[in-house]
C-alpha atoms as a PDB file:
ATOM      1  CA  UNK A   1     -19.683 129.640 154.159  1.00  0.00           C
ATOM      2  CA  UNK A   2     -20.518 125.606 153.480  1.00  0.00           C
ATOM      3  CA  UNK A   3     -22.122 125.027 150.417  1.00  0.00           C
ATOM      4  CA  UNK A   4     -24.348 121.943 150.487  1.00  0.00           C
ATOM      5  CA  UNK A   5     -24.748 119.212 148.864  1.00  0.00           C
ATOM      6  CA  UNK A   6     -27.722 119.902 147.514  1.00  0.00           C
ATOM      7  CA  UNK A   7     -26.691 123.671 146.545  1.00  0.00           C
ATOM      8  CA  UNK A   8     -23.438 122.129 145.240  1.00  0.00           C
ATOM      9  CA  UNK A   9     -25.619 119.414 142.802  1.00  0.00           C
ATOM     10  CA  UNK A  10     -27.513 122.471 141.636  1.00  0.00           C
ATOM     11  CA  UNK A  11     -24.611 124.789 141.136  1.00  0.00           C
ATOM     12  CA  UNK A  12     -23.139 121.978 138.905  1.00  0.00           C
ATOM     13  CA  UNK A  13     -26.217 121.668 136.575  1.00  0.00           C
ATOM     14  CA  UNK A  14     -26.326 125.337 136.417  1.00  0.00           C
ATOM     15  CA  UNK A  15     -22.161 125.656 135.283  1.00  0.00           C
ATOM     16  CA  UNK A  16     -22.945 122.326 132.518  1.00  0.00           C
ATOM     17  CA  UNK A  17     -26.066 124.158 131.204  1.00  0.00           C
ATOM     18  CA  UNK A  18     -24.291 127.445 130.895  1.00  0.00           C
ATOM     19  CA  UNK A  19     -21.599 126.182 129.514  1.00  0.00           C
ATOM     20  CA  UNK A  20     -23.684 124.062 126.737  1.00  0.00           C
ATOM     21  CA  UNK A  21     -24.696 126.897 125.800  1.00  0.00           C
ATOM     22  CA  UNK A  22     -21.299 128.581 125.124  1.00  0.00           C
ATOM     23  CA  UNK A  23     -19.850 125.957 123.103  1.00  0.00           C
ATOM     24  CA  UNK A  24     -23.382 126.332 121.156  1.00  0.00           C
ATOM     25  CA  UNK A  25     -22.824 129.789 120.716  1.00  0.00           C
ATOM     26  CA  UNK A  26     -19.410 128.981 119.890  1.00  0.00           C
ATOM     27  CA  UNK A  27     -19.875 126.126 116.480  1.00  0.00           C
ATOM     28  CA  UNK A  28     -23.478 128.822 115.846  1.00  0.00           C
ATOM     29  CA  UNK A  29     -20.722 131.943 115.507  1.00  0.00           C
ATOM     30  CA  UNK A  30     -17.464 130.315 114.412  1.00  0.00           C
ATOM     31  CA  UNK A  31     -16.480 130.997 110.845  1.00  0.00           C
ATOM     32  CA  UNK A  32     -16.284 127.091 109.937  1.00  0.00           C
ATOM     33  CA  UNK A  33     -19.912 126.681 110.211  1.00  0.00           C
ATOM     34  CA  UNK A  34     -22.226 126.211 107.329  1.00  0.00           C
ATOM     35  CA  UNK A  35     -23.561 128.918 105.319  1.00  0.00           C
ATOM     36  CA  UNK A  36     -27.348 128.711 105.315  1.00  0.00           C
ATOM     37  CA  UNK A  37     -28.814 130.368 101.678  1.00  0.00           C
ATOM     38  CA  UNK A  38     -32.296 130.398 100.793  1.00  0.00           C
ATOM     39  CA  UNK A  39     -32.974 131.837  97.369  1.00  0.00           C
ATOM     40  CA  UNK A  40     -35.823 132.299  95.398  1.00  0.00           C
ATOM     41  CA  UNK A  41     -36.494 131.124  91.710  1.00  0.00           C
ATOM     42  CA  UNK A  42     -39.826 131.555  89.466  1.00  0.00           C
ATOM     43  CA  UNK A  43     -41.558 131.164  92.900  1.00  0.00           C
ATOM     44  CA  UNK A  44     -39.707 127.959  94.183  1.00  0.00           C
ATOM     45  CA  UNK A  45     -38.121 128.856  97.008  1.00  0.00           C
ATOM     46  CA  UNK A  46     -34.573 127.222  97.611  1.00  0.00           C
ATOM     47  CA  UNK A  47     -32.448 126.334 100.660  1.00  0.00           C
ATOM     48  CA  UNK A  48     -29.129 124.778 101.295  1.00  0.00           C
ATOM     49  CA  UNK A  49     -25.864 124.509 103.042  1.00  0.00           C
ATOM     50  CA  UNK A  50     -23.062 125.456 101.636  1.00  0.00           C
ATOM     51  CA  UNK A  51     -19.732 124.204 103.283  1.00  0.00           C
ATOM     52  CA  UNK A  52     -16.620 126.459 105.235  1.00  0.00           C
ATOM     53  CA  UNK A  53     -14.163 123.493 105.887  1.00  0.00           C
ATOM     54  CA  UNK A  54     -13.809 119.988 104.459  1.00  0.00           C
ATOM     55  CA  UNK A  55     -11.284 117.545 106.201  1.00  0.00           C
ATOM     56  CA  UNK A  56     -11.071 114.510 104.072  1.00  0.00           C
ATOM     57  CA  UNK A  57      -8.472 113.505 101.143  1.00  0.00           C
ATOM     58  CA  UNK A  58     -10.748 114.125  98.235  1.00  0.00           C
ATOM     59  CA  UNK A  59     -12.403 116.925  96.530  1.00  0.00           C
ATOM     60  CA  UNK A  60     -14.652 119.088  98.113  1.00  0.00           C
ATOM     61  CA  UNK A  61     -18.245 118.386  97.328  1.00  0.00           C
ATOM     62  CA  UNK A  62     -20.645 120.850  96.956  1.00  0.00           C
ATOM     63  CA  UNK A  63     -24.464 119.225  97.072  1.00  0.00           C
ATOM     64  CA  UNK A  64     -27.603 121.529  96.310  1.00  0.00           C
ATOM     65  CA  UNK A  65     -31.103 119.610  96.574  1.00  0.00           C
ATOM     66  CA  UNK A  66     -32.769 121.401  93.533  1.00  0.00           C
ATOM     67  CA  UNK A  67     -36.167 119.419  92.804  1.00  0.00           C
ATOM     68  CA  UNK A  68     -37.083 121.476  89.787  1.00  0.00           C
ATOM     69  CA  UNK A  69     -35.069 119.889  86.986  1.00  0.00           C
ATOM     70  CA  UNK A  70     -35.264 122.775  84.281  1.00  0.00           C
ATOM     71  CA  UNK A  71     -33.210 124.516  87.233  1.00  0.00           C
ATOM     72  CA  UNK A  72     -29.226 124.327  86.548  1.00  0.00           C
ATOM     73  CA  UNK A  73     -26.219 126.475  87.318  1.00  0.00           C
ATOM     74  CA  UNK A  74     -22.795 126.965  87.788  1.00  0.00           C
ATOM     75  CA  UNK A  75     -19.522 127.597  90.913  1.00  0.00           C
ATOM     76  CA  UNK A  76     -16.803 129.747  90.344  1.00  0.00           C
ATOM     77  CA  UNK A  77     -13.991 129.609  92.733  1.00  0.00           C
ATOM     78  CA  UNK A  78     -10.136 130.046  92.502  1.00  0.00           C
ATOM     79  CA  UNK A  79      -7.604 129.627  95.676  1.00  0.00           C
ATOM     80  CA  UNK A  80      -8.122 132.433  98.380  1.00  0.00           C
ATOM     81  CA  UNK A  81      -5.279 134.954  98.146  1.00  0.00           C
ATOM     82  CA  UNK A  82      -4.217 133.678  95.357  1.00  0.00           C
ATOM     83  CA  UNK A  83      -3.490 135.549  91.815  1.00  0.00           C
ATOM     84  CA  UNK A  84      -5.247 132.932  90.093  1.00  0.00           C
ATOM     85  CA  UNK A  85      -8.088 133.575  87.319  1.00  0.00           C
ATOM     86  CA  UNK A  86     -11.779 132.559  88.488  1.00  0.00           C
ATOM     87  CA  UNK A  87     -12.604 128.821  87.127  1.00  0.00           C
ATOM     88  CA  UNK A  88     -16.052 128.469  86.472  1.00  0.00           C
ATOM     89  CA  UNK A  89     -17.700 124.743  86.115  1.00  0.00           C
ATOM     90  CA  UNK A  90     -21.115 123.481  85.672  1.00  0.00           C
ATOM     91  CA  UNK A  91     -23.001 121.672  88.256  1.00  0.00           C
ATOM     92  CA  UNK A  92     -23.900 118.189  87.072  1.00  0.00           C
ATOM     93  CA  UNK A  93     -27.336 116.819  87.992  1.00  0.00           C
ATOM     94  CA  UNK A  94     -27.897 113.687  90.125  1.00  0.00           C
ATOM     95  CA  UNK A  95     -31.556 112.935  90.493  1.00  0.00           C
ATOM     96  CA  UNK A  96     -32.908 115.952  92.736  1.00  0.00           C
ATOM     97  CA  UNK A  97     -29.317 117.191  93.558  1.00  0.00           C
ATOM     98  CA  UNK A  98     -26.661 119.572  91.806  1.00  0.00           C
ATOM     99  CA  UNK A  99     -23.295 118.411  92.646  1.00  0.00           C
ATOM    100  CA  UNK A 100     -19.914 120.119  92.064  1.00  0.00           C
ATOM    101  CA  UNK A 101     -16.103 119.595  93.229  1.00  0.00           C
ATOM    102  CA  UNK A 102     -13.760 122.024  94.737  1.00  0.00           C
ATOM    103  CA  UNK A 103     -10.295 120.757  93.996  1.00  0.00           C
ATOM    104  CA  UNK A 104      -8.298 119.310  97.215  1.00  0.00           C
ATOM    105  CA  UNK A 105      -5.940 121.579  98.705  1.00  0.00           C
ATOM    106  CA  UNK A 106      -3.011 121.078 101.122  1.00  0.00           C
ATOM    107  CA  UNK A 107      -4.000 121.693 104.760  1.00  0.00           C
ATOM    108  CA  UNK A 108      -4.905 125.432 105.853  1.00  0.00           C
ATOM    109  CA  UNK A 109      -5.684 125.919 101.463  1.00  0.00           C
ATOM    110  CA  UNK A 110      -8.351 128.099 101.428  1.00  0.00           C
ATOM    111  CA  UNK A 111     -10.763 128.347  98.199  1.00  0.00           C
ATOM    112  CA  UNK A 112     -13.083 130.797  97.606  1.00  0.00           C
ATOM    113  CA  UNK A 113     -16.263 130.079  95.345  1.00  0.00           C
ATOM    114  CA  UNK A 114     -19.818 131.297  94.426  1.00  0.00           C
ATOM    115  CA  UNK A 115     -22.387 128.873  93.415  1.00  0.00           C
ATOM    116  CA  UNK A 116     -25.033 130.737  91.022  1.00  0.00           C
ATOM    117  CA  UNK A 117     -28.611 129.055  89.935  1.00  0.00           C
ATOM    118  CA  UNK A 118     -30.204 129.945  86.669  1.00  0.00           C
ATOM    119  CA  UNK A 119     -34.242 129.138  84.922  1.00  0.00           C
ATOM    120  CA  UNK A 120     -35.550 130.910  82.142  1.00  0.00           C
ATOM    121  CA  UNK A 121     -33.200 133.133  82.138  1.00  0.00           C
ATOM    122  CA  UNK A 122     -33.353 134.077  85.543  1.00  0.00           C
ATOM    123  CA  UNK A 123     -29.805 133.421  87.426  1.00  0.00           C
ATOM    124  CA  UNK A 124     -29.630 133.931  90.822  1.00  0.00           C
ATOM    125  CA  UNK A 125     -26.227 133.875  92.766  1.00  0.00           C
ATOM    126  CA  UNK A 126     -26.823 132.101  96.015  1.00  0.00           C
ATOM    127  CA  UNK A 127     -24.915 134.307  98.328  1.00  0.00           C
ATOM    128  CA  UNK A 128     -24.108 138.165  98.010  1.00  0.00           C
ATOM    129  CA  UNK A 129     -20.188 137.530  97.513  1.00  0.00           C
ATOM    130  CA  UNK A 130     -18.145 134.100  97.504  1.00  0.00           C
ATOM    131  CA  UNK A 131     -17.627 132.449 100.709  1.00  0.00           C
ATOM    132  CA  UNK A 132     -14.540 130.593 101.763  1.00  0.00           C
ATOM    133  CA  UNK A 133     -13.922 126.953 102.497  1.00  0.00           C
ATOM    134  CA  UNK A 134     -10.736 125.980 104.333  1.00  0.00           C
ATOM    135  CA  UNK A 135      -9.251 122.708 103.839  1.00  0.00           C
ATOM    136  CA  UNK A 136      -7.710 120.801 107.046  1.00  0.00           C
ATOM    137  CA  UNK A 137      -6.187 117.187 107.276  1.00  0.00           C
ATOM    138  CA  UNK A 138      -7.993 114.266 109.175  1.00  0.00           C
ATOM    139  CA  UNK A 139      -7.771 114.485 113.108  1.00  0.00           C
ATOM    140  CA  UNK A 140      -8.134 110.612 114.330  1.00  0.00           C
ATOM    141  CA  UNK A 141     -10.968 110.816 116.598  1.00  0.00           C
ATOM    142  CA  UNK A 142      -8.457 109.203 119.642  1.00  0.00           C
ATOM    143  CA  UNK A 143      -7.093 112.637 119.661  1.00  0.00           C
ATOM    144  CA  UNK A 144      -9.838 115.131 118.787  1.00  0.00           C
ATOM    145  CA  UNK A 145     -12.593 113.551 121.240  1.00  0.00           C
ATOM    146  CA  UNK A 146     -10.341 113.678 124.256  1.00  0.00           C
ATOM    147  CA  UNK A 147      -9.292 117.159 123.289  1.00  0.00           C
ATOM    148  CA  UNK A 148     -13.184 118.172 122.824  1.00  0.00           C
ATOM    149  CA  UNK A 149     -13.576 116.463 126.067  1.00  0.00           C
ATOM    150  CA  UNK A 150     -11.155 118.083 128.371  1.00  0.00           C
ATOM    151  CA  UNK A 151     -11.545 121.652 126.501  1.00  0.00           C
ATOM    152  CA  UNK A 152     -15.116 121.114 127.591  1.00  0.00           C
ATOM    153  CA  UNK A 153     -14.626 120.038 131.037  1.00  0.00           C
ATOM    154  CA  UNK A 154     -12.114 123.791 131.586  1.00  0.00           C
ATOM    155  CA  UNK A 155     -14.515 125.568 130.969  1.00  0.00           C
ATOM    156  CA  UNK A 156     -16.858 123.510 132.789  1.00  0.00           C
ATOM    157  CA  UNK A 157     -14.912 123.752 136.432  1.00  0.00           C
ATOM    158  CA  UNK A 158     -14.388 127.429 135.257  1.00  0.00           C
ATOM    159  CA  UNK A 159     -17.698 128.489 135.475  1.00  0.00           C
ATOM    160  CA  UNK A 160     -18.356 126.466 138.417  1.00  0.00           C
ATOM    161  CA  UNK A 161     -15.761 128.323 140.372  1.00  0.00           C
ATOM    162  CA  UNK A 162     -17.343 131.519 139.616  1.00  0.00           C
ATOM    163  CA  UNK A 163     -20.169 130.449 141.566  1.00  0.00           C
ATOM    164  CA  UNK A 164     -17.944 129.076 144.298  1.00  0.00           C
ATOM    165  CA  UNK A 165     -16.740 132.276 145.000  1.00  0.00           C
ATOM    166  CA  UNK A 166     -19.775 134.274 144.627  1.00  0.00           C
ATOM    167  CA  UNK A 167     -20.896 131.956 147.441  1.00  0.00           C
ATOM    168  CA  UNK A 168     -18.179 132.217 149.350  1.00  0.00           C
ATOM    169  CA  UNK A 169     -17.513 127.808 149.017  1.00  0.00           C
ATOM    170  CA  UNK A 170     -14.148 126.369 149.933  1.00  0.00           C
ATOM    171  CA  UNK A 171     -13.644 124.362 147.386  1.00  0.00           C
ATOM    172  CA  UNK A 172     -12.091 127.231 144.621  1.00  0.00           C
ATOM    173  CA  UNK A 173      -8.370 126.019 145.639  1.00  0.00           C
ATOM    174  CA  UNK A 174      -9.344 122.595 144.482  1.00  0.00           C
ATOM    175  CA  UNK A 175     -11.083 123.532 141.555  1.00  0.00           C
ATOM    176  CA  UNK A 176      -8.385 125.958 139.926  1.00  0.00           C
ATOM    177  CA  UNK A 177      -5.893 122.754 140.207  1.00  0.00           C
ATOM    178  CA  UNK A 178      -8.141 120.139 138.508  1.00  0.00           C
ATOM    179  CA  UNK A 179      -8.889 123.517 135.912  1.00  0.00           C
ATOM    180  CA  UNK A 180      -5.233 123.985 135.296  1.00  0.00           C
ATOM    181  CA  UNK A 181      -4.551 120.145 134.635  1.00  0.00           C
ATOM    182  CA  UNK A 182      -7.264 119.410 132.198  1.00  0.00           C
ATOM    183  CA  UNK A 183      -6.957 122.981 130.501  1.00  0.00           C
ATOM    184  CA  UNK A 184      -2.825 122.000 130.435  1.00  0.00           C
ATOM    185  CA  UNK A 185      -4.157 118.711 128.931  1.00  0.00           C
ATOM    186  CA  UNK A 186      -6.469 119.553 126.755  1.00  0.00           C
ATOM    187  CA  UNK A 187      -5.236 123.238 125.590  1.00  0.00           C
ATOM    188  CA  UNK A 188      -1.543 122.741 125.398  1.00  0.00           C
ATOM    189  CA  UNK A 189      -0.705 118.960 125.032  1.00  0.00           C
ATOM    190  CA  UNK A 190      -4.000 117.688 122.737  1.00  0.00           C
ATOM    191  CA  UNK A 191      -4.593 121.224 121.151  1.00  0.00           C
ATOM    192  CA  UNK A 192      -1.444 121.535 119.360  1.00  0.00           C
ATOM    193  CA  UNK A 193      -1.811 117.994 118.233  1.00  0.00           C
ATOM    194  CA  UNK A 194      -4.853 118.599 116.985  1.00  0.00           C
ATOM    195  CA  UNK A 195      -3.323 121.667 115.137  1.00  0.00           C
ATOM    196  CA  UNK A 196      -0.609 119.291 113.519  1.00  0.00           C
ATOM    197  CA  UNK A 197      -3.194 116.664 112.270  1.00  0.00           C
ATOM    198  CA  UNK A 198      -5.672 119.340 110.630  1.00  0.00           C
ATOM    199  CA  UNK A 199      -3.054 121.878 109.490  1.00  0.00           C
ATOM    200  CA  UNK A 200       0.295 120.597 109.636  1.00  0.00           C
ATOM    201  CA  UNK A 201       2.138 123.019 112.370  1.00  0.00           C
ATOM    202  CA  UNK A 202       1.859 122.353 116.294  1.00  0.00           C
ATOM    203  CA  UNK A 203       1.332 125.647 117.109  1.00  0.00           C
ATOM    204  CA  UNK A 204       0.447 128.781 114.814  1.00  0.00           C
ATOM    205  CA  UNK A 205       0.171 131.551 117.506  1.00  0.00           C
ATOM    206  CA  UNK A 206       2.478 134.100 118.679  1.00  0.00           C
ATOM    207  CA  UNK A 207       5.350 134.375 117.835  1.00  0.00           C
ATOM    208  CA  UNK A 208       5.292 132.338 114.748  1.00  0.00           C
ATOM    209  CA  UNK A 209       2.026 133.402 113.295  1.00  0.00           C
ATOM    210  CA  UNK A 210      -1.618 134.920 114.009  1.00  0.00           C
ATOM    211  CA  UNK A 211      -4.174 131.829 114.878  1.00  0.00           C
ATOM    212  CA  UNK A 212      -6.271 133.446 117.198  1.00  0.00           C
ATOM    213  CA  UNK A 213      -7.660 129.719 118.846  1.00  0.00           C
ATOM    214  CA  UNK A 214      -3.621 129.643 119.929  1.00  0.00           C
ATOM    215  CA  UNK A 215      -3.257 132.737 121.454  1.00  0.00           C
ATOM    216  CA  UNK A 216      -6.135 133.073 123.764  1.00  0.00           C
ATOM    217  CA  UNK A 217      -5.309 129.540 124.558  1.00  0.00           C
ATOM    218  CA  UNK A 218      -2.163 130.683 125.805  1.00  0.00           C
ATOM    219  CA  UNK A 219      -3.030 134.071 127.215  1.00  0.00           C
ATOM    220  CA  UNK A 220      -5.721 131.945 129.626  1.00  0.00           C
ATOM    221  CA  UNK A 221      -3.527 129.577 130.447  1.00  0.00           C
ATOM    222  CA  UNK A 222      -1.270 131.875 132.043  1.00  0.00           C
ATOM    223  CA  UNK A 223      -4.076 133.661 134.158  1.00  0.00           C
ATOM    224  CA  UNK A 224      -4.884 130.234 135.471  1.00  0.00           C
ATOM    225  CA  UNK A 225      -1.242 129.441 136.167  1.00  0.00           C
ATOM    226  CA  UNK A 226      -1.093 132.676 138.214  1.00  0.00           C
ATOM    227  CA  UNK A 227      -4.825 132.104 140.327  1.00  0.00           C
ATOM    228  CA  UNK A 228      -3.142 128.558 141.306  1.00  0.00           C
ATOM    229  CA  UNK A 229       0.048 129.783 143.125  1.00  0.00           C
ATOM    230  CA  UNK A 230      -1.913 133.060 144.275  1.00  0.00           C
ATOM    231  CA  UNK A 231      -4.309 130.179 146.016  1.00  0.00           C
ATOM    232  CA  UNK A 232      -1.412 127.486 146.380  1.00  0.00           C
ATOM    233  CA  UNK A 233       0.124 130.183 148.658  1.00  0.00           C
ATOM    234  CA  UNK A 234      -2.949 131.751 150.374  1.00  0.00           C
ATOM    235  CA  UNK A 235      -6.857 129.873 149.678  1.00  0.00           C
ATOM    236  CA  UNK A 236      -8.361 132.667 150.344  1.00  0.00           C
ATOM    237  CA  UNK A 237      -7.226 134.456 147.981  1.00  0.00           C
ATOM    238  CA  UNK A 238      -9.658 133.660 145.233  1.00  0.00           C
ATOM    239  CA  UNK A 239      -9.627 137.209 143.194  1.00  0.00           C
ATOM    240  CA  UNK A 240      -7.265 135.521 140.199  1.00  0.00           C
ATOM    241  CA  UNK A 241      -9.218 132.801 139.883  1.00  0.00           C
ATOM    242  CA  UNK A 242     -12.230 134.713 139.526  1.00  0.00           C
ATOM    243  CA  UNK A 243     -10.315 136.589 137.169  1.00  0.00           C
ATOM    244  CA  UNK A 244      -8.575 133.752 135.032  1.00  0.00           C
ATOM    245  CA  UNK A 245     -12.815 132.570 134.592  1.00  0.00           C
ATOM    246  CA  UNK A 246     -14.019 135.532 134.166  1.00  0.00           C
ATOM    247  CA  UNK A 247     -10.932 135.751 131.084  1.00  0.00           C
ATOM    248  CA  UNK A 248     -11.655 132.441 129.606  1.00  0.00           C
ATOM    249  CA  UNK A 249     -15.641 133.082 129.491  1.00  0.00           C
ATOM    250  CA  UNK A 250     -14.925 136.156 127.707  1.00  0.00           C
ATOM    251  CA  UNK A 251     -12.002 133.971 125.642  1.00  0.00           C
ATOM    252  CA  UNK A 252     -15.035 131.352 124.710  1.00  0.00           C
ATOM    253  CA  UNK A 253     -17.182 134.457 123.231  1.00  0.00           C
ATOM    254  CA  UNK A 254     -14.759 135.074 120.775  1.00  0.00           C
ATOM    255  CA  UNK A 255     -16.034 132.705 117.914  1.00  0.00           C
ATOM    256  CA  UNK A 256     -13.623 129.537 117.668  1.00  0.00           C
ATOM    257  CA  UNK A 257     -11.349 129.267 114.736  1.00  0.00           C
ATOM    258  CA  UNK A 258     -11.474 133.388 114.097  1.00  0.00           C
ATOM    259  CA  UNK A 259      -8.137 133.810 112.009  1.00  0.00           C
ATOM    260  CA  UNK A 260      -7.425 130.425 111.714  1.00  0.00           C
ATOM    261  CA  UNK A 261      -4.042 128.816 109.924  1.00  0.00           C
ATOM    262  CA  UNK A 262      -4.076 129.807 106.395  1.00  0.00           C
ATOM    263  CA  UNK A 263      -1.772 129.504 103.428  1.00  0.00           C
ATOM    264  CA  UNK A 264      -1.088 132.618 101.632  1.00  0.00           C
ATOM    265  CA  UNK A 265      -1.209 131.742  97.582  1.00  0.00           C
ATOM    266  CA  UNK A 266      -0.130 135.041  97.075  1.00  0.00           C
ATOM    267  CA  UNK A 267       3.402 133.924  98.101  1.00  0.00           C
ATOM    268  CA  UNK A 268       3.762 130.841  95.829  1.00  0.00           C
ATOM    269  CA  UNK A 269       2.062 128.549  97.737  1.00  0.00           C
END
């Protein structure tokens, strides 16, 4: 079966839409995201953000807009895994904000803390339990756009060859080899890069360590490597590339940076 133009055009809007909405799902779901609180004090009601990863060289700022200036309060954190006792600092007005400062850690340092707000005698923590923050060196943006880019564009041609088989197009041979190069580009060359800039190891998967973004990197790579030389061989043969998508769209569900690089305080670090 031909697919037209036309049918081809509208295929293509359908695969960038779709997959828009992934990577929105994806930064909505991932565990880097920030927290949203909204608490409630002597009937002023209060939101904010409250960061999950910081990648510059300073201290970690934490910045509530509080309007009501009888309103003050206080963060406790200490390092995540660690042994350490909880530290517990005030949070210093500045005009209608309250600002505090989560020490700088070394790449993949994790810090857990718990900001609390208190009036009259009233203190109100503004989440249930403390939340994490992960710290993670600068990526130059040279590296980390082109790897956004190309990460994009895989699953991009991915999707659109699920709808080139489902309408029977001729074009899935030619797809799965311009897939394999920009996911080989983008997942295996920039990726591990990336990795190296923002936590200071090129790759933290299996075998060396758990980082899930790594391993299902890997694992679809592989599917895709097979679906090419299944096709390379035999075009119509399109059931492994319909499986390698149908693995990486279930791959991009999985929220992005889920058991991420960490350092573990509670060996010394």
């Amino acid at each position: 079966m031909t697919i037209t133009k036309k049918k081809s055009i509208l295929l293509w809007i359908f695969a960038f839409l779709f997959t828009m909405g992934l990577s929105f799902y994806q930064y909505k779901t991932g565990p880097t995201k920030p927290l949203t609180s909204k608490v409630k004090i002597n009937e002023e009601i209060i939101k904010n953000r409250l960061i999950r990863s910081y990648g510059d060289d300073d201290d970690a700022r934490i910045r509530l807009k509080v309007n009501d200036e009888e309103i003050f309060g206080y963060m406790k954190y200490k390092r995540y895994t660690s042994n350490d006792k909880w530290n517990e600092i005030s949070l210093k007005r500045e005009g209608k904000y309250l600002i505090a400062y989560i020490p700088h850690q070394p790449p993949a340092g994790k810090v857990e803390y718990q900001v609390f707000l208190e009036k009259d005698n009233i203190r109100v923590p503004l989440t249930e339990f403390p939340i994490k923050i992960r710290f993670k060196g600068s990526v130059p943006a040279y590296i980390l756009i082109p790897h956004i880019l190309f990460m994009f564009l895989t699953m991009l041609i991915s999707n659109r060859i699920i709808m080139e088989i489902i309408f029977k197009g001729r074009n899935t041979y030619n797809f799965t080899r311009v897939t394999l190069i920009v996911f080989f580009l983008g997942g295996l060359i920039l990726g591990p890069i990336v990795q190296k800039y923002a936590f200071g190891a090129f790759w933290t998967g299996w075998p060396f360590g758990h980082d899930l973004t790594d391993n299902k990197t890997i694992v679809a790579f592989l599917f895709w490597v097979v679906a090419f030389f299944r096709l390379k061989k035999d075009q119509s043969k399109t059931g492994w590339a319909l499986v390698a998508s149908i693995v990486l769209l279930a791959i991009y569900l999985i929220p992005h940076s889920m058991f991420g690089s960490e350092l573990d305080h509670s060996a010394g670090q």
